[in-house]
Protein backbone atom coordinates (compact mmCIF):
# COMPACT_ATOMS: atom_id res chain seq x y z
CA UNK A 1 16.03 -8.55 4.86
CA UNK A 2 17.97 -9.19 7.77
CA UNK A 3 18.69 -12.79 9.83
CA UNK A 4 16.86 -15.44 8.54
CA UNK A 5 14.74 -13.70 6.07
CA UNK A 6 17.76 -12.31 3.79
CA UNK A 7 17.46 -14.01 0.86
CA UNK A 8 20.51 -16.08 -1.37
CA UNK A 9 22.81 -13.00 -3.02
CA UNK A 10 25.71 -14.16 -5.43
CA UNK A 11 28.36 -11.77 -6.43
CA UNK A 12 28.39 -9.83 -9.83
CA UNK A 13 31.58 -8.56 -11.28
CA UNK A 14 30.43 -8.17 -14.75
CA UNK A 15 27.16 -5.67 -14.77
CA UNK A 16 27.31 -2.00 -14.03
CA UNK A 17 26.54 -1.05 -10.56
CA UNK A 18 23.54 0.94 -11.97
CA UNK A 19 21.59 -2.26 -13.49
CA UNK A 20 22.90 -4.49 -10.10
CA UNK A 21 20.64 -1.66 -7.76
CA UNK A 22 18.21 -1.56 -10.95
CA UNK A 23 17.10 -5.40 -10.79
CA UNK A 24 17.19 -5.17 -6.91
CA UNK A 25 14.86 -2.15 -6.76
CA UNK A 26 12.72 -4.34 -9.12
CA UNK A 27 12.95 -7.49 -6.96
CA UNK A 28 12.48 -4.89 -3.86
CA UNK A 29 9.15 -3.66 -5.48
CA UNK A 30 8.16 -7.13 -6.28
CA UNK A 31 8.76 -8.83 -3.46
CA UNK A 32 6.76 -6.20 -0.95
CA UNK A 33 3.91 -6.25 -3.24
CA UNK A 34 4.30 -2.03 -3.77
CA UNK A 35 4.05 -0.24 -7.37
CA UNK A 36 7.32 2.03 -8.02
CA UNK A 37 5.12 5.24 -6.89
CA UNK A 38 4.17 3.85 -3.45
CA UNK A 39 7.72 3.29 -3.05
CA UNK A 40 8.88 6.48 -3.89
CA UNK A 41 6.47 8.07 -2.14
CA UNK A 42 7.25 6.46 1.12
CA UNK A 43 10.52 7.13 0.49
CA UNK A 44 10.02 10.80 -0.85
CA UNK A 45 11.35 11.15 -4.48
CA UNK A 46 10.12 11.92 -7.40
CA UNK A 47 8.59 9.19 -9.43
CA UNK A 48 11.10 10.52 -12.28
CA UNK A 49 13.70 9.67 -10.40
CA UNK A 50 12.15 6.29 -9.01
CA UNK A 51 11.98 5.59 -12.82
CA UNK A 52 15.64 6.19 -13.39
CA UNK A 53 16.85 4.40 -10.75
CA UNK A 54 14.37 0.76 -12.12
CA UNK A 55 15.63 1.52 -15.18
CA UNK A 56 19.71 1.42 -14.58
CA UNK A 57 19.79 5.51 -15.87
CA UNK A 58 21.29 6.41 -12.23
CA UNK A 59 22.58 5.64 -8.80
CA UNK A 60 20.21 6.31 -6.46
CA UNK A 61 21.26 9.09 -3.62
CA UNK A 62 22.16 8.33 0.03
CA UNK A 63 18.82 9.46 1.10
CA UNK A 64 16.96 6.78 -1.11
CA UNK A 65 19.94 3.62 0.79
CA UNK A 66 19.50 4.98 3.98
CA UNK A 67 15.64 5.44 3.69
CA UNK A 68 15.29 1.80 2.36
CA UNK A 69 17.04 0.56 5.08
CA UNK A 70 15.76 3.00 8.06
CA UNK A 71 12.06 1.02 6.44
CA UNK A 72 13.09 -2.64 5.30
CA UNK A 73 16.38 -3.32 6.80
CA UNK A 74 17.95 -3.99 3.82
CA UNK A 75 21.62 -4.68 3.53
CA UNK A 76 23.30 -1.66 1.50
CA UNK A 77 26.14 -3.41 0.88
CA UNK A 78 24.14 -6.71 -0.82
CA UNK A 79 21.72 -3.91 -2.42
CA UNK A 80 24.68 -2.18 -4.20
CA UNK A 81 26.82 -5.07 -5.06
CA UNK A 82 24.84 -8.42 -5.51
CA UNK A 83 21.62 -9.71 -6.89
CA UNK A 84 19.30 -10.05 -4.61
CA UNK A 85 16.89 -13.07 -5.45
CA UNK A 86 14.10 -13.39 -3.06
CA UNK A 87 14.08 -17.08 -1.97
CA UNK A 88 10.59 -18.26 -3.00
CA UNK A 89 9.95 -16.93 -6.30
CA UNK A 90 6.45 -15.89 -7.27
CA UNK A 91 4.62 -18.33 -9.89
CA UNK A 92 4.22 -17.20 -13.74
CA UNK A 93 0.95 -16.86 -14.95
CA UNK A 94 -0.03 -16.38 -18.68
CA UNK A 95 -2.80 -14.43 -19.77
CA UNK A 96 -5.68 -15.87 -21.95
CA UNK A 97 -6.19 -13.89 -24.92
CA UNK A 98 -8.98 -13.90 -26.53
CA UNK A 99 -10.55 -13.64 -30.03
CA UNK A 100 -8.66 -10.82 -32.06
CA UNK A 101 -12.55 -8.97 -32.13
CA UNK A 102 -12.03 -9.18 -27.98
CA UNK A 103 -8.53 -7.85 -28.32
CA UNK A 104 -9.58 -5.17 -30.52
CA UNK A 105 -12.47 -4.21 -28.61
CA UNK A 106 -10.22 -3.20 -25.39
CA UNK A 107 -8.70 -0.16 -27.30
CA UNK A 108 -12.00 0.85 -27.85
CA UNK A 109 -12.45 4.89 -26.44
CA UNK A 110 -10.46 7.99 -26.10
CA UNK A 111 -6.84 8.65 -24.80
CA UNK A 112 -4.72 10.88 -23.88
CA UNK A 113 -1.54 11.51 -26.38
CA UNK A 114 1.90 12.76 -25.05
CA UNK A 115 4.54 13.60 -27.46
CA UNK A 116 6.87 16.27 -27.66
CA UNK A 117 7.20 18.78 -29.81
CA UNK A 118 9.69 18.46 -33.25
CA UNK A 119 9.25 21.99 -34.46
CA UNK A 120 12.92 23.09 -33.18
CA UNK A 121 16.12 22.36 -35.21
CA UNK A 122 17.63 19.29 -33.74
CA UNK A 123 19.71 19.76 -30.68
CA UNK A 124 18.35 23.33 -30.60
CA UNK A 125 15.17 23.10 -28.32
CA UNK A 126 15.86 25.03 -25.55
CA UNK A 127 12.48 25.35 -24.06
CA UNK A 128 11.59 23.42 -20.58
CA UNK A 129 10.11 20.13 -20.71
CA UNK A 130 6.58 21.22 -19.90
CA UNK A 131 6.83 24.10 -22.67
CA UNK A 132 8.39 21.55 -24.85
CA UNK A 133 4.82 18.83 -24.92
CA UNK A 134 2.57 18.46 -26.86
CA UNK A 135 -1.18 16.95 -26.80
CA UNK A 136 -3.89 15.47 -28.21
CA UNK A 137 -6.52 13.04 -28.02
CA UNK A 138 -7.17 9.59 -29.83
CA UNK A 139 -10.77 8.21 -30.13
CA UNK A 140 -10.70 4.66 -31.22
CA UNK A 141 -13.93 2.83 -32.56
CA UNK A 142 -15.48 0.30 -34.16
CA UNK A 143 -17.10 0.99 -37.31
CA UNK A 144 -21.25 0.46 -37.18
CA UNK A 145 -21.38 -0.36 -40.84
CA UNK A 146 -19.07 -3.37 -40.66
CA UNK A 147 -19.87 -6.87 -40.41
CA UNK A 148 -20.33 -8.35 -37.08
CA UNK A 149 -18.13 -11.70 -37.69
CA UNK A 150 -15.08 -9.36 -39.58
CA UNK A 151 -15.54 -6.05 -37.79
CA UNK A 152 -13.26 -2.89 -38.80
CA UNK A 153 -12.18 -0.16 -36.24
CA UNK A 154 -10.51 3.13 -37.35
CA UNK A 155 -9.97 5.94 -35.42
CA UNK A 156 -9.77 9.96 -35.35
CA UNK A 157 -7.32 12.08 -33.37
CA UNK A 158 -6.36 15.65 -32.37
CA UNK A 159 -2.85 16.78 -32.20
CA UNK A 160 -0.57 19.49 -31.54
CA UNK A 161 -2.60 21.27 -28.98
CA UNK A 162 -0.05 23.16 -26.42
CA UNK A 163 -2.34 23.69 -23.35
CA UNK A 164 -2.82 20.53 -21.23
CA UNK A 165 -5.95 21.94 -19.51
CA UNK A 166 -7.72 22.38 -22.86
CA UNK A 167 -6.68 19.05 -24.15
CA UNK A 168 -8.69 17.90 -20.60
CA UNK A 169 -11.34 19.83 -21.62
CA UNK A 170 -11.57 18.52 -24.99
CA UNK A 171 -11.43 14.63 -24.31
CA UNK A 172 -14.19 15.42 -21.08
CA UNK A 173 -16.35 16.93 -23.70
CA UNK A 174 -15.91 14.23 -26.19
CA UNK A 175 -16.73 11.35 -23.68
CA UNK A 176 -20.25 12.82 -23.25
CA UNK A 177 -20.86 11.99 -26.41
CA UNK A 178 -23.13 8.86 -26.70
CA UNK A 179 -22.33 7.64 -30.40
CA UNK A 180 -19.10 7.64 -32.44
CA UNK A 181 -20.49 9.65 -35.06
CA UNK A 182 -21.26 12.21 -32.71
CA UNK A 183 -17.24 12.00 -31.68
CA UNK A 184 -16.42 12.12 -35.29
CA UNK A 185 -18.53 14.80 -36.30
CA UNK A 186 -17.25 17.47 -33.20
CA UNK A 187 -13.56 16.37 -34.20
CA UNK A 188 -14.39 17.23 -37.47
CA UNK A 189 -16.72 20.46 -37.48
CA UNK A 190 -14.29 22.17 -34.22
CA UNK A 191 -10.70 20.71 -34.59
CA UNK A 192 -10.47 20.51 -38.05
CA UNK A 193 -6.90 21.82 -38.74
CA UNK A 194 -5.89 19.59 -36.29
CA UNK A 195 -7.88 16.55 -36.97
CA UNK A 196 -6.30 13.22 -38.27
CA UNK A 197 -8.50 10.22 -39.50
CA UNK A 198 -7.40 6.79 -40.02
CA UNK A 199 -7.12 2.96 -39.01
CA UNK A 200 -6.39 0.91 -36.36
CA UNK A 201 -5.14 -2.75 -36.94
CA UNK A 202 -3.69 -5.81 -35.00
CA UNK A 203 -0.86 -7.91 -35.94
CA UNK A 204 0.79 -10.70 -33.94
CA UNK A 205 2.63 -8.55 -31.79
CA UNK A 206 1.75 -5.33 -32.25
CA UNK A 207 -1.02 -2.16 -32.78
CA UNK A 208 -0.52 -0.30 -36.14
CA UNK A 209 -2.30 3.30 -36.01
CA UNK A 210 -2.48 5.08 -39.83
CA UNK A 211 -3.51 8.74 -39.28
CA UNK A 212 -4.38 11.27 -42.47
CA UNK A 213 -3.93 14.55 -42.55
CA UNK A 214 -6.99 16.32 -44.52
CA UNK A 215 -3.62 18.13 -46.48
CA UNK A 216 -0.51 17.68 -44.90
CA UNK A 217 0.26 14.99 -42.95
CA UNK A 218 0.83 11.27 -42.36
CA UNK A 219 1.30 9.45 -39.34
CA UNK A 220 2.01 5.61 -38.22
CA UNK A 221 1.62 5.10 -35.17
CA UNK A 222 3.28 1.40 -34.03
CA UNK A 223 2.46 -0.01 -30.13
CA UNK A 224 3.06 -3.24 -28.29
CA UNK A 225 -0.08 -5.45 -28.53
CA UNK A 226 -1.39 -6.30 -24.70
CA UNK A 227 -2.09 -9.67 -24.27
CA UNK A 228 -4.14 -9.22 -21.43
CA UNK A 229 -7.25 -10.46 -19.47
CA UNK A 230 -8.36 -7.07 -18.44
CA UNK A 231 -11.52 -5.72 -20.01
CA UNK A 232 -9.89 -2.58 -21.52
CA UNK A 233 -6.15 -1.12 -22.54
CA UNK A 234 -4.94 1.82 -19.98
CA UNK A 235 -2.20 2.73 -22.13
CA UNK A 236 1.44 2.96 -23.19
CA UNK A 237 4.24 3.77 -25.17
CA UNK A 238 4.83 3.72 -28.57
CA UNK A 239 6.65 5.45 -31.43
CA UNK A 240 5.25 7.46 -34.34
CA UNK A 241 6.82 8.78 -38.04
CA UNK A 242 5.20 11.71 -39.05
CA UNK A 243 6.03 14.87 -40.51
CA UNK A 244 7.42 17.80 -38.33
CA UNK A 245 5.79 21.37 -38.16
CA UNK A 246 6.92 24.72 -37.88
CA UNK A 247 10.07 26.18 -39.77
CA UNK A 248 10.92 22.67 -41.77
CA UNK A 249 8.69 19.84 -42.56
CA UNK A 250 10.70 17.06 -42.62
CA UNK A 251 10.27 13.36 -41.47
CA UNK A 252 10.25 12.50 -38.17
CA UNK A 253 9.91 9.51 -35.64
CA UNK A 254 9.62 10.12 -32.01
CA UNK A 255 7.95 8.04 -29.33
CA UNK A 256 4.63 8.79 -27.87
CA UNK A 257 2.32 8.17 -24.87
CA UNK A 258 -1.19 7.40 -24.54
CA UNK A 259 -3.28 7.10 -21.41
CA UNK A 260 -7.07 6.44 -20.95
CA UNK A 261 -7.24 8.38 -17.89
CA UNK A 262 -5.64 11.30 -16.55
CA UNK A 263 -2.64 11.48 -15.86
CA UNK A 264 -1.55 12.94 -11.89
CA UNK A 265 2.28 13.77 -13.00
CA UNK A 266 3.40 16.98 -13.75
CA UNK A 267 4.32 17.87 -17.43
CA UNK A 268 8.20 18.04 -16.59
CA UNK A 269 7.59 14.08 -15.47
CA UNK A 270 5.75 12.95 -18.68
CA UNK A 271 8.40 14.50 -20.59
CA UNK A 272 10.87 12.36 -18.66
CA UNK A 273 9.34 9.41 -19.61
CA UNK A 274 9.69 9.92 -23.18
CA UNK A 275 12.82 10.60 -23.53
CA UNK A 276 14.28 6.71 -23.60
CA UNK A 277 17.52 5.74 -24.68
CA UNK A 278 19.26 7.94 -22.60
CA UNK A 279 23.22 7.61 -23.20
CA UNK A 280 25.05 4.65 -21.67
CA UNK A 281 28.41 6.95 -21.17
CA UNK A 282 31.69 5.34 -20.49
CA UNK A 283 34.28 7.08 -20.77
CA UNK A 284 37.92 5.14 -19.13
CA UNK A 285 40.42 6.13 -21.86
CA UNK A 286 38.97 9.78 -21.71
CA UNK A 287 39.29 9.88 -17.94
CA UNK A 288 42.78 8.64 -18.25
CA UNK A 289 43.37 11.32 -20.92
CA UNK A 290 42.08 13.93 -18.82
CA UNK A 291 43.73 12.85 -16.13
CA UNK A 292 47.42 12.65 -17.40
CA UNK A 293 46.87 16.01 -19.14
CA UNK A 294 45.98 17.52 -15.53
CA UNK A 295 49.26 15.56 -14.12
CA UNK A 296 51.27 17.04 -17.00
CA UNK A 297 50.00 20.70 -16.63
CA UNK A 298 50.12 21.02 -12.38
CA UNK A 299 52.53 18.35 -11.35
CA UNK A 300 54.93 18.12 -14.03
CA UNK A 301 57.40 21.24 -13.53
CA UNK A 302 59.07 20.52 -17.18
CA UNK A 303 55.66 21.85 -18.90
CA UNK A 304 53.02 23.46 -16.82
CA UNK A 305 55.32 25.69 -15.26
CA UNK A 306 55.92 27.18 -19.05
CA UNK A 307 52.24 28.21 -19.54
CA UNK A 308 50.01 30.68 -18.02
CA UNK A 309 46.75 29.52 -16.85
CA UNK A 310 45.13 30.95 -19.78
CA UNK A 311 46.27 28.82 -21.77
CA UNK A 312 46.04 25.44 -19.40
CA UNK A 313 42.69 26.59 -19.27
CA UNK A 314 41.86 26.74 -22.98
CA UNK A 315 43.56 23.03 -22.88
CA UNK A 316 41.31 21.95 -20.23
CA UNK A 317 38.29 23.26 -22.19
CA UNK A 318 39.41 21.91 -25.23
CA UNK A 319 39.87 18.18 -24.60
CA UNK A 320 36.87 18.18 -22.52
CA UNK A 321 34.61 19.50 -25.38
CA UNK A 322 36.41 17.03 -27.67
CA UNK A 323 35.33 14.45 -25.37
CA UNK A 324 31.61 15.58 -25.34
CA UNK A 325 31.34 15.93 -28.75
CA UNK A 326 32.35 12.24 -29.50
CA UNK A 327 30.31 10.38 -26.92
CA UNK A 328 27.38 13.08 -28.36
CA UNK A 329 28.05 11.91 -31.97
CA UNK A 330 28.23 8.18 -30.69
CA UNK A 331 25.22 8.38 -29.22
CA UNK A 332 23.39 10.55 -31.56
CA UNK A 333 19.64 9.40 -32.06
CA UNK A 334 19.55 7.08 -34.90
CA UNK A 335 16.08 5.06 -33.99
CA UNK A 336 13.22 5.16 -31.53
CA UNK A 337 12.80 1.47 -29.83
CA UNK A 338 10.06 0.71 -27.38
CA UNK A 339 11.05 -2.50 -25.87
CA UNK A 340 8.38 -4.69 -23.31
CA UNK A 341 10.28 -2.88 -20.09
CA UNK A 342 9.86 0.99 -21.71
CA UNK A 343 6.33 -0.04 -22.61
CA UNK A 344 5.38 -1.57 -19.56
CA UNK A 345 6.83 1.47 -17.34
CA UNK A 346 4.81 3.97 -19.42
CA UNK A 347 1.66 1.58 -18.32
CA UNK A 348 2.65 1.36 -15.18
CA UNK A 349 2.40 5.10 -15.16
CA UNK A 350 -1.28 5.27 -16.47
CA UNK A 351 -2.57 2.76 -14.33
CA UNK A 352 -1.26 3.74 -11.35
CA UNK A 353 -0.74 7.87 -11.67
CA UNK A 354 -3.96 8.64 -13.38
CA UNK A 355 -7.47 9.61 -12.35
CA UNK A 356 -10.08 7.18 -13.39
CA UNK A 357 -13.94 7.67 -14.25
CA UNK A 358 -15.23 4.34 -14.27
CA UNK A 359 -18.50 3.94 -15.40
């Protein structure tokens, strides 16, 4: 990015630093033709973090600057200050979709599911991430009895298994079945405690997935529609109301993964990637606070001298859990929203961190 080849930057005062580097990482990625896991690689992070940084969560660290521009030459000062717009732009195409029996048929198969688990009181789970997951398998299908110009597909699905190895072990087994009765039958005769049934639909935009409990559950499962020309769907992110287990069964809605393939990253990464809506914390008249009490405790002679530092301590503490628990209670989970960006990341992830059996 350096003489001739830097491209036009203009000055903006108004974003956070965090989404300026986010859409230049993006452009970055873009314009060098690389997927956010080649980059990290080559760079040597974790594609966790490479996800937070694309997604404006975090700043990345010196070594990630410095690396980009030890490899691309890349101004750091443009990178962390400007958008960067490459100076030929790339031209939009538009998928052709197809009939809504064509759309339908590319969710045809069996995925992986990814959620975590709701058993815990809120704000209580204190389990690590890859303790915290939970699995299962989806096996979507058409139905043979339908009728071939208005075709109905349902599907059947395993949840709640803990152990990621036997959830592998379990979808393997499944795929060397030849019919979907066969599928449906095993789900039903060995998993059925854990076995859901339902249907699957298409709307405009989106997938609707209705799954029955034999006794005690319900589940809707809502995805982005793909409008795509590729012959089948990989996977992605969506959200799902259901019913939580364990102590108290109570509603809940949560968002959920689901990959074709297998996934390479490590349980502590795919529970990274479902946990969106991370906190967007500002905090200036807090700071300010915090900073004037410090002023008036060690600098102002008329009132810190007059205390022991016990008790500036317990003032310290005090104000600063005052100020967690308001930006915690103002940013409080109230909904799960999948937007096109969180959607496509997640299928960024299966495509591209997953290993494939094509037939």
């Amino acid at each position: 990015m350096a003489g001739k080849d830097k491209p036009k930057t203009t000055v903006n005062v108004t974003k956070r630093p965090e989404d300026i580097v986010s859409q230049n990482i993006k452009k970055f990625i873009t314009k060098h033709g690389l997927t956010q896991r080649e980059l990290a690689e080559k760079l040597g992070i974790t594609a966790s973090s490479m996800t937070d940084y694309c997604k404006g969560r975090r700043m990345p660290g010196t070594d990630f600057l410095i690396g980009l521009k030890q490899l691309y030459n890349i101004d750091i000062d443009d990178f962390l200050t400007k958008d960067v717009s490459p100076t030929v732009s790339a031209p939009v195409t538009q998928d052709r979709e197809g009939s809504k029996t064509e759309m339908m048929d590319k969710y045809c198969g069996l995925y992986y599911i990814y959620y975590i688990d709701p058993s815990p009181t809120t704000g209580r789970d204190v389990k690590p991430p890859t303790e915290s997951l939970l699995y299962g398998v989806l096996f979507v299908y058409k139905e043979s009895s339908s009728h071939a110009d208005n075709p109905v597909y349902s599907c059947a699905a395993i949840l709640g298994i803990k152990d990621r190895r036997k959830v592998t072990e379990i979808k393997e087994e499944l795929e060397k079945l030849e019919e979907s009765y066969m599928v449906i039958e095993r789900i039903g005769n060995e998993f059925r405690e854990m076995a859901y049934y339902g249907d699957f639909e298409l709307s405009g935009n989106n997938v609707f997935i209705s799954l029955r409990h034999e006794t005690t559950d319900r589940a809707l499962v809502i995805l982005n529609k793909v409008t795509s020309n590729k012959k089948c769907y990989i996977g992605g992110l969506g959200t799902i109301n259901s019913v939580s287990k364990g102590r108290h069964h109570v509603p809940v809605i949560q968002y959920i993964g689901f990959s074709r393939y297998t996934l390479t990253m490590s349980g502590e990464e795919i529970h990274h990637s479902l946990l969106l809506g991370q906190p967007d914390i500002k905090a200036p008249a807090e700071a300010d606070e915090l900073i004037k009490l410090f002023k008036a405790l060690y600098m102002d002679p008329n009132h810190g001298s007059e205390l022991t530092e016990y008790q500036k301590t317990i003032m310290i503490r005090s104000t600063l859990e005052r100020f967690i628990k308001q930006s915690l209670e103002r940013n409080v989970f109230r909904y799960g929203k999948v937007d096109e960006e969180d959607d496509d990341d997640f299928y960024h992830l299966a495509k591209h961190m997953s290993v494939r059996k094509e037939s």
